[in-house]
C-alpha atoms as a PDB file:
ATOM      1  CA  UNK A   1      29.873 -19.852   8.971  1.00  0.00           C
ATOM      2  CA  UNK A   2      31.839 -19.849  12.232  1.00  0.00           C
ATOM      3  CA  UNK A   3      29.648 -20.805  15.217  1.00  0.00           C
ATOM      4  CA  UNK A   4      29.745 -17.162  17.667  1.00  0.00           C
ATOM      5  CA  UNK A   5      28.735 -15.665  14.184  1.00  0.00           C
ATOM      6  CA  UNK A   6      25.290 -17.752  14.149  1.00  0.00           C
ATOM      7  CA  UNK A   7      25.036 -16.674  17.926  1.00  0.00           C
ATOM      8  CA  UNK A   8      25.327 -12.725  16.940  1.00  0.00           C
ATOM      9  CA  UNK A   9      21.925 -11.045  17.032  1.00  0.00           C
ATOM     10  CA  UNK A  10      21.111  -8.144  14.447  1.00  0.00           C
ATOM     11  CA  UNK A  11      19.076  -5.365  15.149  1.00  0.00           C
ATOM     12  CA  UNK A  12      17.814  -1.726  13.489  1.00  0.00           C
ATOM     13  CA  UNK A  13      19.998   0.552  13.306  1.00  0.00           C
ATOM     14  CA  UNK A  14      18.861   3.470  15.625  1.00  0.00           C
ATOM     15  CA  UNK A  15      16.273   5.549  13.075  1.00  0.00           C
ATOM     16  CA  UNK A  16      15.461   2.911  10.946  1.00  0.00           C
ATOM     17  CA  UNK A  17      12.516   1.319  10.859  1.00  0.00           C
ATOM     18  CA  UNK A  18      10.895  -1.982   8.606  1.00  0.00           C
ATOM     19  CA  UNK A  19       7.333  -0.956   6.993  1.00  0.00           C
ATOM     20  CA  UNK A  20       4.906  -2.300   4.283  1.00  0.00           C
ATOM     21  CA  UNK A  21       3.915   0.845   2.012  1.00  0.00           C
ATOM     22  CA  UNK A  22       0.126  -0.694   1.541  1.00  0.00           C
ATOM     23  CA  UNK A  23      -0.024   1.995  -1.602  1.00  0.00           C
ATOM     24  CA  UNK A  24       3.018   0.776  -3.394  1.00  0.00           C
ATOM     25  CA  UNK A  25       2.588  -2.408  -2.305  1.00  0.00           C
ATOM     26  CA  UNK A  26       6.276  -2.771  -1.482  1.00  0.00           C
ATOM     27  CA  UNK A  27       8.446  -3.870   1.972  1.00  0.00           C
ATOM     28  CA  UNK A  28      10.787  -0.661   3.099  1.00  0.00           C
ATOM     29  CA  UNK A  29      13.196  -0.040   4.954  1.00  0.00           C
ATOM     30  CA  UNK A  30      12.724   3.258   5.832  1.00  0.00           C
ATOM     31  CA  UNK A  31      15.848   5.741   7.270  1.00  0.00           C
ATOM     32  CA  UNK A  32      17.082   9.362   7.841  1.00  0.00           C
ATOM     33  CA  UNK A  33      18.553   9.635   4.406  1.00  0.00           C
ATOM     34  CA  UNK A  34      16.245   7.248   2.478  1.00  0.00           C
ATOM     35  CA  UNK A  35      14.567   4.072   2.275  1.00  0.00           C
ATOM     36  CA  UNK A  36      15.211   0.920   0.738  1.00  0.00           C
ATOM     37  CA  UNK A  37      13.039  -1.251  -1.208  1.00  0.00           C
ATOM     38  CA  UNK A  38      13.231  -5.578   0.454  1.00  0.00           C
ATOM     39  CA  UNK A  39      11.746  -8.194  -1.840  1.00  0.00           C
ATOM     40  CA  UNK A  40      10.200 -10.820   0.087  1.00  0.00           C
ATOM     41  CA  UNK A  41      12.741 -12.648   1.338  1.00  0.00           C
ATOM     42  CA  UNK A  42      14.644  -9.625   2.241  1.00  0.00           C
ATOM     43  CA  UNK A  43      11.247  -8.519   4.188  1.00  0.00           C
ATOM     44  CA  UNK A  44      11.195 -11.980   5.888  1.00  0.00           C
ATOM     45  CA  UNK A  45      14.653 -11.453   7.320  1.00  0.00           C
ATOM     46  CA  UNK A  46      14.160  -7.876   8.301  1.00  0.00           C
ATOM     47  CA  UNK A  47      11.327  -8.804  10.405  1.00  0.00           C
ATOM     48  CA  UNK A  48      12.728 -11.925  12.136  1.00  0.00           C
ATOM     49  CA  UNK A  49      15.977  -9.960  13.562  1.00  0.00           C
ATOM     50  CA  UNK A  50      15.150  -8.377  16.634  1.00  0.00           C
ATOM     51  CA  UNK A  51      15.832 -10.307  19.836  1.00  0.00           C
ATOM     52  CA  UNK A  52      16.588 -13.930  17.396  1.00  0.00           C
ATOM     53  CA  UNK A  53      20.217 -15.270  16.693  1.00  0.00           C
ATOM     54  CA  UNK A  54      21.495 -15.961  13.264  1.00  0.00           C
ATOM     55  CA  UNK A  55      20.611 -19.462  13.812  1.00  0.00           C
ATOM     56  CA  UNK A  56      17.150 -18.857  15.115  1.00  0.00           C
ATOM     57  CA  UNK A  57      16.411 -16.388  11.741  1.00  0.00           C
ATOM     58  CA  UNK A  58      17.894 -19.412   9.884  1.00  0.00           C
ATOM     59  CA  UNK A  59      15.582 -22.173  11.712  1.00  0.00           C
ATOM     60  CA  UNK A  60      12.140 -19.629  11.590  1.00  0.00           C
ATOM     61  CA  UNK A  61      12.720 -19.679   7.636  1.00  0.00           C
ATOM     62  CA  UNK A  62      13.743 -23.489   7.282  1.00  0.00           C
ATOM     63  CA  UNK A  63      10.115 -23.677   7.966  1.00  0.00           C
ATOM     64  CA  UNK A  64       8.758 -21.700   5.097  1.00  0.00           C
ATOM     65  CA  UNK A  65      12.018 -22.854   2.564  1.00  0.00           C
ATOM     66  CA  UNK A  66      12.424 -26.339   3.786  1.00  0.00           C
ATOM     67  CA  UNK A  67      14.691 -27.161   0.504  1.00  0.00           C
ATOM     68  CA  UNK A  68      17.761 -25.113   0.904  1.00  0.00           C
ATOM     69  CA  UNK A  69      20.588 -24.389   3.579  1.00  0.00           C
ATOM     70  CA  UNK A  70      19.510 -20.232   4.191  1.00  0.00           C
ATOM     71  CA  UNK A  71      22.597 -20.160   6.471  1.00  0.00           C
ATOM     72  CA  UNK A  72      25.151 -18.675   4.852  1.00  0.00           C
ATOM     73  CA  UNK A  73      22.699 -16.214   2.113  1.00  0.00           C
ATOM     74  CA  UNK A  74      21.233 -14.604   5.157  1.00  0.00           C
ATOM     75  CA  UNK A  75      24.318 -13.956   7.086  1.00  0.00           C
ATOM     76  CA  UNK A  76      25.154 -12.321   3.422  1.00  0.00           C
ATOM     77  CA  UNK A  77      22.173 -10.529   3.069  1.00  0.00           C
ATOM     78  CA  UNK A  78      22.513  -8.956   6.922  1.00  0.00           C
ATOM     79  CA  UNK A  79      26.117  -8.099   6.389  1.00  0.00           C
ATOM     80  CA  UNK A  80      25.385  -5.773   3.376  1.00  0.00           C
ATOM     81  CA  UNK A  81      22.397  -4.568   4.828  1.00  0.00           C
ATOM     82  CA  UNK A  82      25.347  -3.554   7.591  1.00  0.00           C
ATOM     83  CA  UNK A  83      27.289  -2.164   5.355  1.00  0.00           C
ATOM     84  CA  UNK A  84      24.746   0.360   4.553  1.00  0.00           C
ATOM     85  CA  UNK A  85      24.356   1.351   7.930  1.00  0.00           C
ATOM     86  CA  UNK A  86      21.146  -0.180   8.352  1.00  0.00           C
ATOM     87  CA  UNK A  87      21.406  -3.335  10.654  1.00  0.00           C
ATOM     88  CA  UNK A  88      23.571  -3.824  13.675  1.00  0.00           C
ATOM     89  CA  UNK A  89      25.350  -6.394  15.203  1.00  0.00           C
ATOM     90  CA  UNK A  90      24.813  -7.301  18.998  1.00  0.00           C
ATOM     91  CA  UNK A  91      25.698 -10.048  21.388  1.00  0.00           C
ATOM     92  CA  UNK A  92      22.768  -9.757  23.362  1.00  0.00           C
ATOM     93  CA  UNK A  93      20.980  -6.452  22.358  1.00  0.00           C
ATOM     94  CA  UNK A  94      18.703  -4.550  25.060  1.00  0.00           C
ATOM     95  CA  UNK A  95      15.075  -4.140  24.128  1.00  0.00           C
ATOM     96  CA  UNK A  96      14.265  -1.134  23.139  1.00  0.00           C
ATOM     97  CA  UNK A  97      11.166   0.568  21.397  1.00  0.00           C
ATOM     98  CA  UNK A  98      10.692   0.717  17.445  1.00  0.00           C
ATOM     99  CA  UNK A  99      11.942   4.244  16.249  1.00  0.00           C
END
């Protein structure tokens, strides 16, 4: 992965917002038109983007998954989640409050 990629910050998409549905026992990312169901992992991600690099997601969860090279799978994982309208990319995003 190029190196200003790892420096690129994601963010929410404006309306969308992470939660854990305590009844279905599930990690959602909820939006306008839906909401989509994150396994763990995903869930781990999702919470770690605001104000933290690529790099800085990647070294948070070298501490939990000490035995594998997370780089490249969540800079995957983020660009589908893009895709979908869902996650944003920012140089240096401005704070703002959870929708």
């Amino acid at each position: 992965m190029k190196e200003f990629q790892m420096s690129l910050q994601p963010v929410l998409a404006r309306g969308v917002r992470y939660r854990w549905d305590e009844f279905r026992q599930q990690h959602q990312l909820l939006f306008p038109e839906g909401l989509l169901v994150l396994n763990t992992t995903g869930a781990a991600i999702v919470r770690l983007c605001h104000n933290r690099s690529i790099e800085q997601i990647r070294n948070k969860l070298a501490q939990s998954f000490s035995d594998a090279d997370l780089g490249p799978d969540i800079h995957e994982f983020l660009e589908r989640l893009v895709e979908r309208g869902l996650i944003q990319w920012c140089a240096d995003p401005e704070p703002r409050l959870q929708d």
